[in-house]
C-alpha atoms as a PDB file:
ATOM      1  CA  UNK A   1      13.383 -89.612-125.171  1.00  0.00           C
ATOM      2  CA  UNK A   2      12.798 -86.587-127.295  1.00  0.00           C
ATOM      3  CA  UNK A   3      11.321 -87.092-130.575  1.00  0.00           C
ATOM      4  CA  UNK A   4      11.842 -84.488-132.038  1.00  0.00           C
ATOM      5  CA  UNK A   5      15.546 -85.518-133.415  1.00  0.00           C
ATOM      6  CA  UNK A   6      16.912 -82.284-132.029  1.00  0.00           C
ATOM      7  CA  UNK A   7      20.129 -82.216-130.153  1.00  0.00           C
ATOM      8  CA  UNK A   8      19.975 -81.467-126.820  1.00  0.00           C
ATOM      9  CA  UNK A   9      22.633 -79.262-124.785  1.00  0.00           C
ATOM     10  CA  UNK A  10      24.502 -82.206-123.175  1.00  0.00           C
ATOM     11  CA  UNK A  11      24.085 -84.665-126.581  1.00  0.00           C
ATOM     12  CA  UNK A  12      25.790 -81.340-127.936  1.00  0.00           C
ATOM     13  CA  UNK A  13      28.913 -81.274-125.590  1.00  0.00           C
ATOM     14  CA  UNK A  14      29.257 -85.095-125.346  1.00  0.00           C
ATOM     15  CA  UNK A  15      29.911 -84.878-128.911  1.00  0.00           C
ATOM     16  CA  UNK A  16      31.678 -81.787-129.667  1.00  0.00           C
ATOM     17  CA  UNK A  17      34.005 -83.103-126.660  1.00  0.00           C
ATOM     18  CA  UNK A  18      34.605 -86.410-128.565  1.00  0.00           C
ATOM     19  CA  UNK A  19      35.066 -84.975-131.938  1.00  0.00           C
ATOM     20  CA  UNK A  20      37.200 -82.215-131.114  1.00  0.00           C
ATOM     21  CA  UNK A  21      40.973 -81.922-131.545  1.00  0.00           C
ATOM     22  CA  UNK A  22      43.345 -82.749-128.223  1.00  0.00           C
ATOM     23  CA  UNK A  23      44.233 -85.756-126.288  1.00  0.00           C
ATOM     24  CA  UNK A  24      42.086 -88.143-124.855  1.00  0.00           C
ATOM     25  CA  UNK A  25      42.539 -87.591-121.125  1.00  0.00           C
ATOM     26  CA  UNK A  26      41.736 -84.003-121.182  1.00  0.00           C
ATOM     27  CA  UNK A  27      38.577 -84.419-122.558  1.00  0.00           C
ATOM     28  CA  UNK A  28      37.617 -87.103-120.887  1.00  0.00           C
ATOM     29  CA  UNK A  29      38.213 -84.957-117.597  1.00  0.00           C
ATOM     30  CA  UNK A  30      35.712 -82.332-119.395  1.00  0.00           C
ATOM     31  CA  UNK A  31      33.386 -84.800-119.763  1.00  0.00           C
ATOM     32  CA  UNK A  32      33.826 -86.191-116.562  1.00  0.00           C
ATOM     33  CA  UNK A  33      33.502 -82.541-114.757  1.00  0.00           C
ATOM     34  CA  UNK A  34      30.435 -81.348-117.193  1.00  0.00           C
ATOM     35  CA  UNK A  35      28.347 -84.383-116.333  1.00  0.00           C
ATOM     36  CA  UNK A  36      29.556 -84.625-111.677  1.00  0.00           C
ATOM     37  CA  UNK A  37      26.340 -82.582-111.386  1.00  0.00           C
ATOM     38  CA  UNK A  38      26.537 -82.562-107.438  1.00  0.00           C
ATOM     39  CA  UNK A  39      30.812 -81.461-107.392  1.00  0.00           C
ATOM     40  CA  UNK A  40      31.876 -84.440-105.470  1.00  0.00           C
ATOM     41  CA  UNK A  41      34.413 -85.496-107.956  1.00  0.00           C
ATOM     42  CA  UNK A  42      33.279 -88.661-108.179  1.00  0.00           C
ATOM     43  CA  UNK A  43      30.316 -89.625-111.043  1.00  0.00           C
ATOM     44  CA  UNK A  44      27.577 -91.915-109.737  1.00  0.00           C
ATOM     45  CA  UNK A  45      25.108 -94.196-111.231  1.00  0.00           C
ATOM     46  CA  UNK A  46      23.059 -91.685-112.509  1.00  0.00           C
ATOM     47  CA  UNK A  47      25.504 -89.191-113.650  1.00  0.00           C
ATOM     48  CA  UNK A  48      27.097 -91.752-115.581  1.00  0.00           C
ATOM     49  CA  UNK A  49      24.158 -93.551-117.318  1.00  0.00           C
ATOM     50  CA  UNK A  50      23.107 -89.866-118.535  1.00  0.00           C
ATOM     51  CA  UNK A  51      26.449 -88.928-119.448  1.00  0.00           C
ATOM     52  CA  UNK A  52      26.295 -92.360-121.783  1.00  0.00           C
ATOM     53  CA  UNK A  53      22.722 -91.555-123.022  1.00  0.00           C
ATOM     54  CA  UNK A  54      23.885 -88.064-123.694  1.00  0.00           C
ATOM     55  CA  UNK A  55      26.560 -89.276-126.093  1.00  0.00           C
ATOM     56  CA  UNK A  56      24.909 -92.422-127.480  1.00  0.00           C
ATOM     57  CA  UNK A  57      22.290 -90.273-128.179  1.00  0.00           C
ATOM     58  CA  UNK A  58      24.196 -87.345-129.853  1.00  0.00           C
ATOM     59  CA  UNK A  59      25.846 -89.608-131.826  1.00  0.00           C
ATOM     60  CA  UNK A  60      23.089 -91.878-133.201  1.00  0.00           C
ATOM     61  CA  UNK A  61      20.918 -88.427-134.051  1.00  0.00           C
ATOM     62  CA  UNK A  62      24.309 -86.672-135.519  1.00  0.00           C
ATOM     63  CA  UNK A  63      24.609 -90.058-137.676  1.00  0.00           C
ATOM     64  CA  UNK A  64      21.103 -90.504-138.584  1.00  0.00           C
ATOM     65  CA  UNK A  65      21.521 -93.871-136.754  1.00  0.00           C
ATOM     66  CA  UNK A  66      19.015 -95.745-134.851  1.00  0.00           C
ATOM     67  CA  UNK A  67      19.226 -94.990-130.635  1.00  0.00           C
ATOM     68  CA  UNK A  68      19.606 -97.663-128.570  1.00  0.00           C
ATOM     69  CA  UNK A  69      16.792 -98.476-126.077  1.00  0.00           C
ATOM     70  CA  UNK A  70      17.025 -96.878-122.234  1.00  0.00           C
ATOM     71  CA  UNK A  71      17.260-100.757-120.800  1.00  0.00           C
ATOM     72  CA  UNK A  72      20.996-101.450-122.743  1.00  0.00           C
ATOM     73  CA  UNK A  73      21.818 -98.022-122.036  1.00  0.00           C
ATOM     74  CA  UNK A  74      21.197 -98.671-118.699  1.00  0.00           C
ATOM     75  CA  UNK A  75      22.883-102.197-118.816  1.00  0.00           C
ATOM     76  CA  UNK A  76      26.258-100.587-120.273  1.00  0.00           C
ATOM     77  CA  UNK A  77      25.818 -98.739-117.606  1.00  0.00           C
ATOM     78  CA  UNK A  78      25.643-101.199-114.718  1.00  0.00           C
ATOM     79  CA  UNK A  79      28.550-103.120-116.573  1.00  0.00           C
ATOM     80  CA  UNK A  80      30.793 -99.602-116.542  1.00  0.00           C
ATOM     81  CA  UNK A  81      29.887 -99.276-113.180  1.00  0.00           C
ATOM     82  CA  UNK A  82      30.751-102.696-111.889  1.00  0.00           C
ATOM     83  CA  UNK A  83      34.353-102.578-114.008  1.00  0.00           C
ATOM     84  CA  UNK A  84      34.728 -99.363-112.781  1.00  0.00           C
ATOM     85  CA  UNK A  85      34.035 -99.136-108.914  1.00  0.00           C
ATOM     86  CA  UNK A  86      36.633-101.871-108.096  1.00  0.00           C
ATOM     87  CA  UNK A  87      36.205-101.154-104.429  1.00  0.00           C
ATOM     88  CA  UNK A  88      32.559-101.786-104.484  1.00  0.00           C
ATOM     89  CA  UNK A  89      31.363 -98.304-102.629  1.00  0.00           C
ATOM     90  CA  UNK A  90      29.018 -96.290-103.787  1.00  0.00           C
END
């Protein structure tokens, strides 16, 4: 993790995205597009644990709170997955 405190680009969007005025859906399609790094349409394991670090992260540093460790991060993760991908594919 960065030390510095600073915001990075995707913290930036994750939360701008959240905060900003509109419907739910929409943005969550933003989010979903900004963070399907390869264009398949579908978000993997790893696009989806860095879209949740990205705004857990951007959050706790935009609230001066403290950020969660990389292991629950990386739990929610697994959990989100597993509720998610109700077919079991990858």
């Amino acid at each position: 993790m960065d030390k510095s405190g600073l915001i990075d680009i995707y913290e930036a969007f994750a939360v701008i995205y959240t905060f900003c005025d509109g419907m739910f859906e929409p943005k969550i399609r933003e989010l979903y597009s900004l963070f399907d790094f390869d264009g398949s349409g579908e978000i993997d394991f790893a696009e989806l644990f860095l879209a949740l670090q990205s705004t857990i992260y951007g959050f706790c540093k935009l609230l001066g709170m403290p950020i969660p460790t990389i292991a629950s991060i990386r739990a929610l993760a697994v959990k989100a997955i597993q509720v998610i991908d109700s077919n079991e594919n990858d």
